[in-house]
C-alpha atoms as a PDB file:
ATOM      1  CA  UNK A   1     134.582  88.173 175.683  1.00  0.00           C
ATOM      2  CA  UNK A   2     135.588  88.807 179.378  1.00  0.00           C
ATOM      3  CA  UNK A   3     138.170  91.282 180.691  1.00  0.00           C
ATOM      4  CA  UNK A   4     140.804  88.355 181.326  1.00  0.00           C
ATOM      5  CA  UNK A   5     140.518  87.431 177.585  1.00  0.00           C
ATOM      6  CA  UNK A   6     140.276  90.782 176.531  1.00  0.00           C
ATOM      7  CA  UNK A   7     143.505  91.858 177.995  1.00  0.00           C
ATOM      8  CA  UNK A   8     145.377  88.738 176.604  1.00  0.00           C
ATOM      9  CA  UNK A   9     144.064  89.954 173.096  1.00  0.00           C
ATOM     10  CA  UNK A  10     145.401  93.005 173.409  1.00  0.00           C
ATOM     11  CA  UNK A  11     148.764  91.830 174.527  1.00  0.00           C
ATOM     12  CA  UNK A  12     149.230  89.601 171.371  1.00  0.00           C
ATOM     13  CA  UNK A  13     148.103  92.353 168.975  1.00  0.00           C
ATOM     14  CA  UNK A  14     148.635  95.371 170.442  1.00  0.00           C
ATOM     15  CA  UNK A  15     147.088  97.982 172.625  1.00  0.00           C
ATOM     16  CA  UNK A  16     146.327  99.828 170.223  1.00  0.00           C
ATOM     17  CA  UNK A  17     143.939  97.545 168.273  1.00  0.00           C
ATOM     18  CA  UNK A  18     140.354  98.850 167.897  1.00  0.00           C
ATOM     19  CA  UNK A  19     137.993  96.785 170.990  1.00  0.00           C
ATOM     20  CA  UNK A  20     135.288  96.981 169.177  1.00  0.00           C
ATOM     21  CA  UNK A  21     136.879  95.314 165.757  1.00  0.00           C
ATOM     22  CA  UNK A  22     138.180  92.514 168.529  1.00  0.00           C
ATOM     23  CA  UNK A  23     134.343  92.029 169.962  1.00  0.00           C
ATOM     24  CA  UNK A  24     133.019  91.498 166.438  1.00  0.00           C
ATOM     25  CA  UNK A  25     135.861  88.701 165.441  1.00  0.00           C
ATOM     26  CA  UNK A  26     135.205  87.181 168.537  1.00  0.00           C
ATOM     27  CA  UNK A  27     131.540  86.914 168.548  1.00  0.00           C
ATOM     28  CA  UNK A  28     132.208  85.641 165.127  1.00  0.00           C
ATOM     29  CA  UNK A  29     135.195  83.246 165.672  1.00  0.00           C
ATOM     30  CA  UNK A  30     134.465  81.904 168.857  1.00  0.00           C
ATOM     31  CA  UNK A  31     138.196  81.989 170.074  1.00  0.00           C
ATOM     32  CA  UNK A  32     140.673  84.379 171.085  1.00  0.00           C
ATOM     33  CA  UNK A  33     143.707  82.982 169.674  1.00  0.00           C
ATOM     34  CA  UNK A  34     141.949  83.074 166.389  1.00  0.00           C
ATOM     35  CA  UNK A  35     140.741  86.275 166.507  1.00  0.00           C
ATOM     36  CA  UNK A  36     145.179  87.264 167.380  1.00  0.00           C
ATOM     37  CA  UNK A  37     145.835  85.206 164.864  1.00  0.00           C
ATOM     38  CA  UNK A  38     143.863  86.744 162.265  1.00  0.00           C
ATOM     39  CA  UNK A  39     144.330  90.311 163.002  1.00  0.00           C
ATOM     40  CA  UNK A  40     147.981  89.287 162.749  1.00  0.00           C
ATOM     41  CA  UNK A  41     147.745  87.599 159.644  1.00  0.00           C
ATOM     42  CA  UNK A  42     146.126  90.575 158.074  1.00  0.00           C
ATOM     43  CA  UNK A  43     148.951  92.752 159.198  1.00  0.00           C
ATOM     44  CA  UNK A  44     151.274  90.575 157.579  1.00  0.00           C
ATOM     45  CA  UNK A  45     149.367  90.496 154.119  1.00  0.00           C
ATOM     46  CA  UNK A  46     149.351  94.163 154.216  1.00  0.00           C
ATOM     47  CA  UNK A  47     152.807  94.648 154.371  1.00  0.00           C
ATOM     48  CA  UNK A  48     153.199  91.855 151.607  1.00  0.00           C
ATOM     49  CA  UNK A  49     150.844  93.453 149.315  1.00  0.00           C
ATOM     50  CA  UNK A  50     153.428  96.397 149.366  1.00  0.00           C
ATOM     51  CA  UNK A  51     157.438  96.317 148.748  1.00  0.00           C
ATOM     52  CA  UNK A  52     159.712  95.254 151.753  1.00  0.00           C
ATOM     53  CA  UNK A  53     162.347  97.608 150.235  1.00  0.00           C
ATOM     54  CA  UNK A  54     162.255 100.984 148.728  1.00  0.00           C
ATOM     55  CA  UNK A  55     165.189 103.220 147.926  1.00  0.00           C
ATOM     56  CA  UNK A  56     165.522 106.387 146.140  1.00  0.00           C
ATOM     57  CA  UNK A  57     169.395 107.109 145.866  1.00  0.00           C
ATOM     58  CA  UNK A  58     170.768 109.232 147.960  1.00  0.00           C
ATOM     59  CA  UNK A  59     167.602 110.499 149.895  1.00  0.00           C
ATOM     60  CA  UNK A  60     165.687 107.285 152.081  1.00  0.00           C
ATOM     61  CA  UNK A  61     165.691 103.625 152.119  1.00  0.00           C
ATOM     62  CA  UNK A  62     162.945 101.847 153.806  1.00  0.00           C
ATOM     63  CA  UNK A  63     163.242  98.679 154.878  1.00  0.00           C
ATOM     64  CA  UNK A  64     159.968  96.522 155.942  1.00  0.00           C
ATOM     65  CA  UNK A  65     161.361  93.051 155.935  1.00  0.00           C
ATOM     66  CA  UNK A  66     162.156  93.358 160.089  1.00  0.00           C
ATOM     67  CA  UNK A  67     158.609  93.904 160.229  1.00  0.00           C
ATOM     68  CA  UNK A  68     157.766  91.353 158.683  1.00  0.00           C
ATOM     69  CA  UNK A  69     159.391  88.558 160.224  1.00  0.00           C
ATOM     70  CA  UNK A  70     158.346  90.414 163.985  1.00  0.00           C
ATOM     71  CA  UNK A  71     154.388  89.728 162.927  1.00  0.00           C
ATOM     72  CA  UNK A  72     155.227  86.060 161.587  1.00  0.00           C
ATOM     73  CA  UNK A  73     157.340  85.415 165.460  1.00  0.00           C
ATOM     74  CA  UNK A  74     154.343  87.287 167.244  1.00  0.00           C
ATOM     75  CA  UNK A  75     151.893  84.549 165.449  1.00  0.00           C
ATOM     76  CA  UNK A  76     154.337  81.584 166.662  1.00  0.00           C
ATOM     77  CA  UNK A  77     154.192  82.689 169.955  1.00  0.00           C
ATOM     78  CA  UNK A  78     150.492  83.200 169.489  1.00  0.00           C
ATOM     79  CA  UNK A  79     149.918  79.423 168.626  1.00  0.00           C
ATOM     80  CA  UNK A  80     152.778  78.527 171.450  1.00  0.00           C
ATOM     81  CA  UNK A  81     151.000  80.294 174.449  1.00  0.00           C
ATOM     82  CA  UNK A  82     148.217  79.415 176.326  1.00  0.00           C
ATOM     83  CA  UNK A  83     144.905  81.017 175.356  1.00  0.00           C
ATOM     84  CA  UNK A  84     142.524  82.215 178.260  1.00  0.00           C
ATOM     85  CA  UNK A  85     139.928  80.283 176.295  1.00  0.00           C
ATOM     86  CA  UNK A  86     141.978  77.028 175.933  1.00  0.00           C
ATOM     87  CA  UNK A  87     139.858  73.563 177.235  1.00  0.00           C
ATOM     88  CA  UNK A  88     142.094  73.095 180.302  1.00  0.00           C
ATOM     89  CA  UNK A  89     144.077  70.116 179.912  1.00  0.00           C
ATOM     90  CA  UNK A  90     143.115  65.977 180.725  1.00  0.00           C
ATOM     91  CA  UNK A  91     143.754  65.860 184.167  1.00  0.00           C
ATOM     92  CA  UNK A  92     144.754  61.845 183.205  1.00  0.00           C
ATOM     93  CA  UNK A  93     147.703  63.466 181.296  1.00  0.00           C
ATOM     94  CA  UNK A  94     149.080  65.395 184.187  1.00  0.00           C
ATOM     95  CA  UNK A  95     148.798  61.907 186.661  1.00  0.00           C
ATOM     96  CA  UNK A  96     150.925  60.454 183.618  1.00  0.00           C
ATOM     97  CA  UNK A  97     153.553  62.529 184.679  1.00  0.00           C
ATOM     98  CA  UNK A  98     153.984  62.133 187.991  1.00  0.00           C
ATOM     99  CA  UNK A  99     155.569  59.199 189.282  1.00  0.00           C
ATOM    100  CA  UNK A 100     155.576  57.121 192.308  1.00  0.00           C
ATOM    101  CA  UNK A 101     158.470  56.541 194.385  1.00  0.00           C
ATOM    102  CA  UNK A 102     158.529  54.619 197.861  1.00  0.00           C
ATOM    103  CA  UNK A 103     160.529  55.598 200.717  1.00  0.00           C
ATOM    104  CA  UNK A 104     163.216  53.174 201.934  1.00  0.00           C
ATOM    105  CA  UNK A 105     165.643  53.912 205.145  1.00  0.00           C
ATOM    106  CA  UNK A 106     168.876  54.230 204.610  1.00  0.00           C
ATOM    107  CA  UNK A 107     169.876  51.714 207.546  1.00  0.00           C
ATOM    108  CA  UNK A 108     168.263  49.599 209.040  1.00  0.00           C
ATOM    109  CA  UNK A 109     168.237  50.150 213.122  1.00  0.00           C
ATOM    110  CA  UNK A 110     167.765  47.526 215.542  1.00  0.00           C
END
């Protein structure tokens, strides 16, 4: 994993997030997104395996469920963005979309 990847990593899962743990996923799934999207994905079955919403009356209420849907929009935008590892797109895709337009005066001089 380069520094460019590295960095992108870091900015989907946090800066926080152990390099080393990231180096190992990598080197065993090959992709960055992946490797976001499945330190996110643990996140979010960690916080499932517990309860959203405890309350003891009259003392605390904690509420997880913001939390919760923040990891599932920060996978979303994981699958949306490009990856540094992406293959770059078909360069016959891009000359789809441009289109060809001839020139024509507006009068004609004589």
């Amino acid at each position: 994993m380069d520094e460019f990847q590295r960095s992108w990593l870091l900015a989907q899962v946090g800066p926080d997030t152990d390099p080393a743990d990231l180096e190992r996923r990598f080197f065993r799934l090959r992709s960055v997104r992946a490797v976001a999207l499945e330190v996110l994905g643990e996140r979010r079955a960690k916080l499932l395996a517990d309860p959203l919403k405890v309350s003891v009356d009259g003392v605390v209420t904690m509420d997880l469920q913001e939390n919760l849907r923040g990891i599932e929009r920060q996978m979303e935008v994981t699958r949306q963005v490009p990856a540094p590892d992406d293959p770059p797109e078909d360069e016959d895709k891009t000359s789809e979309a441009l289109a060809m337009a001839r020139l024509v005066p507006t009068r004609r001089y004589r």
